[in-house]
C-alpha atoms as a PDB file:
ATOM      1  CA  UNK A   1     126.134 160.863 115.117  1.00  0.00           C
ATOM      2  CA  UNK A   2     125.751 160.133 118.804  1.00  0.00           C
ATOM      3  CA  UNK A   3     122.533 158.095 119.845  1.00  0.00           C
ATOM      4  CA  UNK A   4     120.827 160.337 121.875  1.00  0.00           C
ATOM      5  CA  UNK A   5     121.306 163.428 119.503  1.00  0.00           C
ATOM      6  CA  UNK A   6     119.761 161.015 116.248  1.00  0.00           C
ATOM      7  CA  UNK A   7     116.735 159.950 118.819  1.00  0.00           C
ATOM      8  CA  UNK A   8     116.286 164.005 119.145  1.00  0.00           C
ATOM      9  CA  UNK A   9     116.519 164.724 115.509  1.00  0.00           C
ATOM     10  CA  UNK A  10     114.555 162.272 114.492  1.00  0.00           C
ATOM     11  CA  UNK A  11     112.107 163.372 116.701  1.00  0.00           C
ATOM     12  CA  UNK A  12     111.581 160.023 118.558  1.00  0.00           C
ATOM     13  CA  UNK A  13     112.512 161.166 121.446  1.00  0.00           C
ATOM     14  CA  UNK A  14     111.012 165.223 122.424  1.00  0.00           C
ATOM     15  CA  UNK A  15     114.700 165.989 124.322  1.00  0.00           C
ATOM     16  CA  UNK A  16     117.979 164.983 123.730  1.00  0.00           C
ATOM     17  CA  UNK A  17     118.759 164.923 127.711  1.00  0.00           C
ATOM     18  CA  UNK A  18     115.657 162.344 128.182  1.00  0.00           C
ATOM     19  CA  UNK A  19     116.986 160.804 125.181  1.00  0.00           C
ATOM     20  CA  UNK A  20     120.532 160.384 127.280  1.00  0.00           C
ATOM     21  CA  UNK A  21     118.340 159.475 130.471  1.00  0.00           C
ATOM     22  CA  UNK A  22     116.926 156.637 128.473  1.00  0.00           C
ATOM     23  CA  UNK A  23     120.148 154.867 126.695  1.00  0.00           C
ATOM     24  CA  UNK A  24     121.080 155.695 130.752  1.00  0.00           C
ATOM     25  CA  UNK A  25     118.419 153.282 131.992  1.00  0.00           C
ATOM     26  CA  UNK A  26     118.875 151.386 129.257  1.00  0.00           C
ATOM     27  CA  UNK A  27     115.400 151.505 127.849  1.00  0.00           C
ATOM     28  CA  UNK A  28     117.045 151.498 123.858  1.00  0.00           C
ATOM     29  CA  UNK A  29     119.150 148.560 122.852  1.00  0.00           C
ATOM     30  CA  UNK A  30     120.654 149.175 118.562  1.00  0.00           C
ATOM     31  CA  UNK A  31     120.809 145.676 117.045  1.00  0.00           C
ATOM     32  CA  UNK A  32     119.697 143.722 120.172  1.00  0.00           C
ATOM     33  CA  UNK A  33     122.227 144.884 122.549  1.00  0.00           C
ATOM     34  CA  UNK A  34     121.803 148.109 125.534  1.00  0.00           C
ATOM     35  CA  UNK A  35     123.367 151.043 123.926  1.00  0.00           C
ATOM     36  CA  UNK A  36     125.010 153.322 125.410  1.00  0.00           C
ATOM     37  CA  UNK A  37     124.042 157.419 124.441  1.00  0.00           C
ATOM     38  CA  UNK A  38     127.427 157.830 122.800  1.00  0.00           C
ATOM     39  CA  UNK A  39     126.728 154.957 120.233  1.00  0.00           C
ATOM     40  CA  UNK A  40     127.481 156.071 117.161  1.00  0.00           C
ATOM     41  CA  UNK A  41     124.660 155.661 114.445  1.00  0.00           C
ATOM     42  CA  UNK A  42     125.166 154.164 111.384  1.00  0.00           C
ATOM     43  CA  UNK A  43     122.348 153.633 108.412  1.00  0.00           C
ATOM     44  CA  UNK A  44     120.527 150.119 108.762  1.00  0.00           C
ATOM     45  CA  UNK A  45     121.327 150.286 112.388  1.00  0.00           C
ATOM     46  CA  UNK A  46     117.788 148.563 114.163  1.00  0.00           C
ATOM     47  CA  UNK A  47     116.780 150.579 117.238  1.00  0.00           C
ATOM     48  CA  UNK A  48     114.045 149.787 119.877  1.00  0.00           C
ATOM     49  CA  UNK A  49     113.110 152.610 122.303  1.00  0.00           C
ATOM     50  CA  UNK A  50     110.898 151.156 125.487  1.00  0.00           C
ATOM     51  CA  UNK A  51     107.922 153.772 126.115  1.00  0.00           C
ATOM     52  CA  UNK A  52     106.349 152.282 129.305  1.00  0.00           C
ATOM     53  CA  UNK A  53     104.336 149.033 127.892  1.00  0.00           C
ATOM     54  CA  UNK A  54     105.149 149.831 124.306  1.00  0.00           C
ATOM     55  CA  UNK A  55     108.305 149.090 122.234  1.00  0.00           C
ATOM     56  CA  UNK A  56     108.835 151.404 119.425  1.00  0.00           C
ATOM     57  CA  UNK A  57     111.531 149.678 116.572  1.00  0.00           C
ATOM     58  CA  UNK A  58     112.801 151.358 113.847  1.00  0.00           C
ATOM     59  CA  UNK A  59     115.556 150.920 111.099  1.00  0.00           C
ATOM     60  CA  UNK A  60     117.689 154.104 109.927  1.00  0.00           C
ATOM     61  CA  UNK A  61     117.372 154.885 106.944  1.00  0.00           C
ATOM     62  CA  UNK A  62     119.489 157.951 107.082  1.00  0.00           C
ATOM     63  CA  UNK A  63     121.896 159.940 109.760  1.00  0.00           C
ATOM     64  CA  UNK A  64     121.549 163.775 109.013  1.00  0.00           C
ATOM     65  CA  UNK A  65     122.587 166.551 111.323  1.00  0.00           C
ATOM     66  CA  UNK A  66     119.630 168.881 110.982  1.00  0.00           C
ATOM     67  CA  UNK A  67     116.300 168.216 109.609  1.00  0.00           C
ATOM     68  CA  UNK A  68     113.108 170.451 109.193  1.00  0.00           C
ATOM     69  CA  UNK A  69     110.163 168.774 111.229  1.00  0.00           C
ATOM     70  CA  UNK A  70     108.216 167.489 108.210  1.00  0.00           C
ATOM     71  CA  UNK A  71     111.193 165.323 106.951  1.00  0.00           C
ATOM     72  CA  UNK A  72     112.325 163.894 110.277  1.00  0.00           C
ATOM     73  CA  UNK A  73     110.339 160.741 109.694  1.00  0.00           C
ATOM     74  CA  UNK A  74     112.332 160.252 106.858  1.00  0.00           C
ATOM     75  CA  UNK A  75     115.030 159.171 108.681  1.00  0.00           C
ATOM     76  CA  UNK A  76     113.649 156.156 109.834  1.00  0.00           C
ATOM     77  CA  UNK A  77     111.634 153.164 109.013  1.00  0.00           C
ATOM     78  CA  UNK A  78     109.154 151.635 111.767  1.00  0.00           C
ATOM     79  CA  UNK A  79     109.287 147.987 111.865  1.00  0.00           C
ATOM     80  CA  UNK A  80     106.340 145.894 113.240  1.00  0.00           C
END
């Protein structure tokens, strides 16, 4: 699954075109490096997401296409 679209699932990020203008501006790096929004998304993949002053870092724990709104922290682990 594409970047952007798991960041929108997951419901890190609200949209998945902010999501895109993000990875654009390259406020998310996967595994330490600037990712582009066309990254694909594996499981165990480590994600940070730069909100302003605040880094949010996560692990996935699973890639799913659709997911009600109650389960869509599943799909992740915060670390830190």
């Amino acid at each position: 699954m594409r970047l952007d679209k798991y960041l929108k699932v997951s419901r890190i990020i609200k949209r998945r075109t902010v999501a895109n203008d993000a990875c654009d501006a390259a406020h998310v790096t996967v595994n330490g490096r600037p990712a582009k929004a066309s990254y694909d998304v594996k499981e165990n993949d480590i994600i940070e997401v730069g909100f302003g002053n605040r880094t949010l870092k996560v692990r996935v724990l699973s890639v799913k296409e659709t997911v009600g709104k109650a389960d869509a922290a599943g799909l992740y682990e915060v670390i830190e």
